[in-house]
C-alpha atoms as a PDB file:
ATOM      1  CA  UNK A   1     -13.213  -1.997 -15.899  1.00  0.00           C
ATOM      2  CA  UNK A   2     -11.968  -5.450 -16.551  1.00  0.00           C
ATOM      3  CA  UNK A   3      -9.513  -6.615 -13.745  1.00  0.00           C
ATOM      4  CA  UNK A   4      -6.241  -9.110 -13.513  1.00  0.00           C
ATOM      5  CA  UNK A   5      -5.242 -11.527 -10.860  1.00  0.00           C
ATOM      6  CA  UNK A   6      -1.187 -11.207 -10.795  1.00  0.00           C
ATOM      7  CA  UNK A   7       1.229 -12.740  -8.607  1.00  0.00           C
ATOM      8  CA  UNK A   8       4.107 -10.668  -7.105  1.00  0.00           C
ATOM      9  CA  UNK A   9       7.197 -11.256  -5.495  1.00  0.00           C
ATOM     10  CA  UNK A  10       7.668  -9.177  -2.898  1.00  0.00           C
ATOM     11  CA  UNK A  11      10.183  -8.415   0.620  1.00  0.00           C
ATOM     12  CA  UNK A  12       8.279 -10.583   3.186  1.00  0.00           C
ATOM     13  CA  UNK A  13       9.580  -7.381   5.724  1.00  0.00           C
ATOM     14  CA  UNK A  14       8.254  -4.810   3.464  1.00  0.00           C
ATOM     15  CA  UNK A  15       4.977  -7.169   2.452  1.00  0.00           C
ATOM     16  CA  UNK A  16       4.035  -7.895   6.463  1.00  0.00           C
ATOM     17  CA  UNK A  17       4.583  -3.640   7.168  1.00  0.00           C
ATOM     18  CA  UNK A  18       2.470  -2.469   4.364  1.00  0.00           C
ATOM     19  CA  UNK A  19       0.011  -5.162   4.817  1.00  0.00           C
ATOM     20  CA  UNK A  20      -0.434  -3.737   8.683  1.00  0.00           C
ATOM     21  CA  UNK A  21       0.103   0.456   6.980  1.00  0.00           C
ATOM     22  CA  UNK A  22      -3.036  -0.522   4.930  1.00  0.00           C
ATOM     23  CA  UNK A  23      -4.923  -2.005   7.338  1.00  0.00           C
ATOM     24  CA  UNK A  24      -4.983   0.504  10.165  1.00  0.00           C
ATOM     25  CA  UNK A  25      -6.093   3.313   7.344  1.00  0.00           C
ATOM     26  CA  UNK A  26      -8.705   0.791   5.675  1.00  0.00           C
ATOM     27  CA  UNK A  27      -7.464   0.330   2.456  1.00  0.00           C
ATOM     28  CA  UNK A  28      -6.405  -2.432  -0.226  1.00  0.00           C
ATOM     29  CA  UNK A  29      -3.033  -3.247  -0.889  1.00  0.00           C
ATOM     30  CA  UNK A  30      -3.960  -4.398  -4.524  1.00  0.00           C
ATOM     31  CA  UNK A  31      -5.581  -0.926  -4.854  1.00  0.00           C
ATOM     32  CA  UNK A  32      -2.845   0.703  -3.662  1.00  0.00           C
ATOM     33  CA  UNK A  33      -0.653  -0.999  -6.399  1.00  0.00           C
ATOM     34  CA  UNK A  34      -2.504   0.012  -8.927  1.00  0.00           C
ATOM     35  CA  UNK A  35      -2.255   3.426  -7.941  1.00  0.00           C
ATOM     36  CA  UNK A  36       1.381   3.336  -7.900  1.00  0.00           C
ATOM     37  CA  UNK A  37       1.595   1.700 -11.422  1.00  0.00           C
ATOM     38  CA  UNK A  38      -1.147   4.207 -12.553  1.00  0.00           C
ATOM     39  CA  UNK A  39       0.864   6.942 -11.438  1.00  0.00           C
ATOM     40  CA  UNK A  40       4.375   5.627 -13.181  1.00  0.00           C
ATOM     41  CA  UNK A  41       2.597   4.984 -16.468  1.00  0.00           C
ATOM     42  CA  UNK A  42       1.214   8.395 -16.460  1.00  0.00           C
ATOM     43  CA  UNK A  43       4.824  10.235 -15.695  1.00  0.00           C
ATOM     44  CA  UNK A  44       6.294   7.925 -18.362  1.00  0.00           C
ATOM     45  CA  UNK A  45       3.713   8.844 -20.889  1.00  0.00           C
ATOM     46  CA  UNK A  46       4.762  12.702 -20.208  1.00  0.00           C
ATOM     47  CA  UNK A  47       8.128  12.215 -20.511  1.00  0.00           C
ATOM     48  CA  UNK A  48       8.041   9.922 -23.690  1.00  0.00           C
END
């Protein structure tokens, strides 16, 4: 699978907790993105 660098604006507050969320469980916070925009495209592509 090809992959994309992006650039996102984010809440510096909300950034710096996640950031430390996905650290202390070991995982990526550009994974955990993608999940979340996985998961919206599939529920939109239901409802469509």
């Amino acid at each position: 699978m090809e992959s994309k660098n992006i650039t996102l604006r984010v809440n510096s507050k909300l950034y710096d907790g996640y950031k430390q969320f996905c650290k202390k469980k070991g995982l990526l916070i550009s994974r955990q993105v993608e999940i979340m925009m996985e998961k919206q495209f599939k529920e939109r592509q239901k409802n469509d």
